[in-house]
PDB file of N, CA and C in Angstrom:
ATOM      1  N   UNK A   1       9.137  14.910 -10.499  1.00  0.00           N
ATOM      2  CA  UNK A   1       8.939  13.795  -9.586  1.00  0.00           C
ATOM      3  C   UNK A   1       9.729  14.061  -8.314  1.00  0.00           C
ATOM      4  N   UNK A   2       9.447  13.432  -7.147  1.00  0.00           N
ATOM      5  CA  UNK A   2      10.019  14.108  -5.577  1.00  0.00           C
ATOM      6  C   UNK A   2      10.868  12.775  -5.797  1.00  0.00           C
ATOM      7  N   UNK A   3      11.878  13.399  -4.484  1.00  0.00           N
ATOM      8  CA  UNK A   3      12.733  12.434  -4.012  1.00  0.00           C
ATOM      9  C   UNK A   3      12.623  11.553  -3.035  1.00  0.00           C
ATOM     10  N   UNK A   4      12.811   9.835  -2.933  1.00  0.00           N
ATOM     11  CA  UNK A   4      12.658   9.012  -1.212  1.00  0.00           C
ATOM     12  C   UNK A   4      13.298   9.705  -0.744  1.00  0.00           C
ATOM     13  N   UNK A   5      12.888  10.042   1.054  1.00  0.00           N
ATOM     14  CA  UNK A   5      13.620  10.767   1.888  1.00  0.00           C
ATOM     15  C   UNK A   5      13.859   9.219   2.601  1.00  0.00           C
ATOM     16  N   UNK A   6      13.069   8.981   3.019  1.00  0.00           N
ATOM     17  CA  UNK A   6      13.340   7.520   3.951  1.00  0.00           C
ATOM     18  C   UNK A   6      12.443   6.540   3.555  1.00  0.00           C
ATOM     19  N   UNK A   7      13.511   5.151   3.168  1.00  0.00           N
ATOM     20  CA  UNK A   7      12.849   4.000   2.882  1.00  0.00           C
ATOM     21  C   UNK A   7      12.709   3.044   4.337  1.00  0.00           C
ATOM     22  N   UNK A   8      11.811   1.799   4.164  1.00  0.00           N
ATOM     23  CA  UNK A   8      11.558   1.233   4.965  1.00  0.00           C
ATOM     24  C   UNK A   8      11.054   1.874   6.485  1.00  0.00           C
ATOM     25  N   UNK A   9      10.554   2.723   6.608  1.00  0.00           N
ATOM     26  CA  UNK A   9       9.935   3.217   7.871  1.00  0.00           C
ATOM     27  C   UNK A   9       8.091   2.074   8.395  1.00  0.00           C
ATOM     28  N   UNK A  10       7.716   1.759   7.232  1.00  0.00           N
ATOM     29  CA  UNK A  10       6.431   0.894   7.628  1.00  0.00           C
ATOM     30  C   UNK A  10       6.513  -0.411   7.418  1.00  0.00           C
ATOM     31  N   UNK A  11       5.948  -1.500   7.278  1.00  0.00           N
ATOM     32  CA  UNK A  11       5.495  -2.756   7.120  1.00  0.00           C
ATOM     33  C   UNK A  11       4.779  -2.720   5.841  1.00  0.00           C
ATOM     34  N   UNK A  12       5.052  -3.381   4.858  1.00  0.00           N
ATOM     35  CA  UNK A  12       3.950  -2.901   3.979  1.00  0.00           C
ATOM     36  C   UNK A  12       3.368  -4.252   4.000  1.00  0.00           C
ATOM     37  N   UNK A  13       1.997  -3.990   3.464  1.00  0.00           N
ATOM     38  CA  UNK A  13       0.766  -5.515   3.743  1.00  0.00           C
ATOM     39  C   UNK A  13       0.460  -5.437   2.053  1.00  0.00           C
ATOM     40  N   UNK A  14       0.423  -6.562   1.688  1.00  0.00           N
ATOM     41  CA  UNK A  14       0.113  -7.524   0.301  1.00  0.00           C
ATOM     42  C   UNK A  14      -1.596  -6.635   0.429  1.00  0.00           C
ATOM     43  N   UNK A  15      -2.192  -6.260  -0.869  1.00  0.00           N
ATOM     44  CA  UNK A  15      -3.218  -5.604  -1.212  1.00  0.00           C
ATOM     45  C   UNK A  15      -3.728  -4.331  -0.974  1.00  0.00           C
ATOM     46  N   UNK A  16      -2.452  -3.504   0.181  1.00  0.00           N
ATOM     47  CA  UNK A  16      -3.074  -1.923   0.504  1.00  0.00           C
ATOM     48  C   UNK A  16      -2.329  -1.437  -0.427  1.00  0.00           C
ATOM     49  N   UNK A  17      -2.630  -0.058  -0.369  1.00  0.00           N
ATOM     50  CA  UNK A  17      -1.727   1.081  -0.994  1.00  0.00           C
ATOM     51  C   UNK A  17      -1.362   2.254   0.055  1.00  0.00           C
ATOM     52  N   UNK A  18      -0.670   2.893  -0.122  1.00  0.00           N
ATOM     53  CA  UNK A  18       0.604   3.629   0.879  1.00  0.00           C
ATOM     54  C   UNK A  18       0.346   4.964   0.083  1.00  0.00           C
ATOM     55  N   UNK A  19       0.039   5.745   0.523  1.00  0.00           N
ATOM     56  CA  UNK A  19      -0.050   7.395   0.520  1.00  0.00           C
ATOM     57  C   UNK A  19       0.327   8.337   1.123  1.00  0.00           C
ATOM     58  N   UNK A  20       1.107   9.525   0.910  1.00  0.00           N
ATOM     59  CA  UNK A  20       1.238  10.838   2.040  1.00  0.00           C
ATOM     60  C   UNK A  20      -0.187  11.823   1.502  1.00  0.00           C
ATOM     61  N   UNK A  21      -1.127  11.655   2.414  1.00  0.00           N
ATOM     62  CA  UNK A  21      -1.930  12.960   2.398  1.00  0.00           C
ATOM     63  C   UNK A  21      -1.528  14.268   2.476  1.00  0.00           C
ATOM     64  N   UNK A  22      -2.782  15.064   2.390  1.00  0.00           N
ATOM     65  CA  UNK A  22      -2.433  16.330   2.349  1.00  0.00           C
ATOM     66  C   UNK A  22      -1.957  17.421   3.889  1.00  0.00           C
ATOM     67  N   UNK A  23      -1.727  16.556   5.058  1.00  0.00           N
ATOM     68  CA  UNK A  23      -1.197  16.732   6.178  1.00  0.00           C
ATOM     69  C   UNK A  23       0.462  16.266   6.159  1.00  0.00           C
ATOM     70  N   UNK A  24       1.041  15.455   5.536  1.00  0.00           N
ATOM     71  CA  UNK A  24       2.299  14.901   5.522  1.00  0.00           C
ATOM     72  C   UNK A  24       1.895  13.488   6.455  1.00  0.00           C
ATOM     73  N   UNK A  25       0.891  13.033   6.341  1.00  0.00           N
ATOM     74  CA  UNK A  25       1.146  11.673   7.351  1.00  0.00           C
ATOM     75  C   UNK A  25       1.338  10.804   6.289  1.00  0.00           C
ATOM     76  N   UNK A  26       1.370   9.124   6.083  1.00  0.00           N
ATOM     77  CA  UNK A  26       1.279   8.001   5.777  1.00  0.00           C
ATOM     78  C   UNK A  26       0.165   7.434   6.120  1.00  0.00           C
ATOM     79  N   UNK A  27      -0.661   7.232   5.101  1.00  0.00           N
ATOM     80  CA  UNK A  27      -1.806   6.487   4.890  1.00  0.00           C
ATOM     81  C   UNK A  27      -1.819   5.440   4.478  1.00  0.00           C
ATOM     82  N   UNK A  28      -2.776   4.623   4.831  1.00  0.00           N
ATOM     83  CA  UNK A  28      -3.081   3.411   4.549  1.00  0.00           C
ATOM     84  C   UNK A  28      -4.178   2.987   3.796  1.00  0.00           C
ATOM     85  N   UNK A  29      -4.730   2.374   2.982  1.00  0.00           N
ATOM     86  CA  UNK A  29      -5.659   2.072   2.339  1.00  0.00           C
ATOM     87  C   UNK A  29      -5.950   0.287   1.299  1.00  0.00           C
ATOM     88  N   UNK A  30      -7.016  -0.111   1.687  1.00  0.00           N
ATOM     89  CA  UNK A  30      -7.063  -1.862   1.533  1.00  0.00           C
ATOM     90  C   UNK A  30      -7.184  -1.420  -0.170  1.00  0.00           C
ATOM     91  N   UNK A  31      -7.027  -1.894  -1.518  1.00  0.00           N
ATOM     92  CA  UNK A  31      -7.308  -1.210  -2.609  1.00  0.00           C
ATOM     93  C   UNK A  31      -8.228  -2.753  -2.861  1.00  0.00           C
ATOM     94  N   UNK A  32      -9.020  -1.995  -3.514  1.00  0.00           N
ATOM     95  CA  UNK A  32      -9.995  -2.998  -4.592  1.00  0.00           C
ATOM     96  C   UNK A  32     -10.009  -4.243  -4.941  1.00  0.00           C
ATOM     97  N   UNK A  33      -8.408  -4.565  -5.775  1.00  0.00           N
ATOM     98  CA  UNK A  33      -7.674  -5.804  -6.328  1.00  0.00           C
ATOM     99  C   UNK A  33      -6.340  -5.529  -5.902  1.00  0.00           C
ATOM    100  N   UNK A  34      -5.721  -6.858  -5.652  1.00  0.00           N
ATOM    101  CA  UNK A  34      -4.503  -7.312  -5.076  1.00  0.00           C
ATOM    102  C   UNK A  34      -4.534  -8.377  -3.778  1.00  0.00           C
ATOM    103  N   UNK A  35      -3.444  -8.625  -3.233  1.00  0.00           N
ATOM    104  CA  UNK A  35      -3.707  -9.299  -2.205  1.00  0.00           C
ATOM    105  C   UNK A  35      -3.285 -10.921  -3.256  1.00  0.00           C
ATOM    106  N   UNK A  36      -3.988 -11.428  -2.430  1.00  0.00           N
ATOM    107  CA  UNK A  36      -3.904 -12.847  -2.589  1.00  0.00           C
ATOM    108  C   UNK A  36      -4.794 -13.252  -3.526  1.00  0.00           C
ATOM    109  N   UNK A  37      -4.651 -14.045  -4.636  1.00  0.00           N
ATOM    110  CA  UNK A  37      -5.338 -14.737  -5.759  1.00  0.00           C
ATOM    111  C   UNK A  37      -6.313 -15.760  -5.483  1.00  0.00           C
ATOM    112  N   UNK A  38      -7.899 -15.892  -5.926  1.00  0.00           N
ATOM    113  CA  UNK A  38      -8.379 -17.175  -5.344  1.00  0.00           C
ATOM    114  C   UNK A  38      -8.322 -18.418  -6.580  1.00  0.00           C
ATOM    115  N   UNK A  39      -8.139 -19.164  -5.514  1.00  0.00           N
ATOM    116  CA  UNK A  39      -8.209 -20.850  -6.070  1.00  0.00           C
ATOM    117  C   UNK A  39      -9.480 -20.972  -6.864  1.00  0.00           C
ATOM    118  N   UNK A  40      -9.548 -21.337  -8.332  1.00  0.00           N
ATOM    119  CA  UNK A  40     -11.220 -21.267  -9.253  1.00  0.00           C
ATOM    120  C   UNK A  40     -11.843 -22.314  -8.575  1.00  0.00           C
ATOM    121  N   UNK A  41     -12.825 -22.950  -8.559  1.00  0.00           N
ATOM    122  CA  UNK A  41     -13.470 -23.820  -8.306  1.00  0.00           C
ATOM    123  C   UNK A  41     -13.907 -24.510  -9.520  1.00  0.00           C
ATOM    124  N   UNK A  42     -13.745 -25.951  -8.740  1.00  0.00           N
ATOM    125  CA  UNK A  42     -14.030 -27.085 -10.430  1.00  0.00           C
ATOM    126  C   UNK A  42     -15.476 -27.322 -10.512  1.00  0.00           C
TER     127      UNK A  42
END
């Protein structure tokens, strides 16, 4: 397993996921499920 080099460098947003590609950047991506829960309807 690698080591954090540096924490807190982004914003992170409720439902993406956070990746280093195969360039060394930081990616972003909305994932499937997460985020905010909906209210059921009666």
């Amino acid at each position: 397993m690698g080591k954090i080099v540096v924490k807190k460098v982004i914003q992170r947003k409720p439902g993406h996921l956070y990746y280093v590609d195969g360039a060394g950047n930081v990616c972003e991506a909305v994932m499937a499920r997460g985020g905010k829960k909906k209210k059921k309807k009666k």
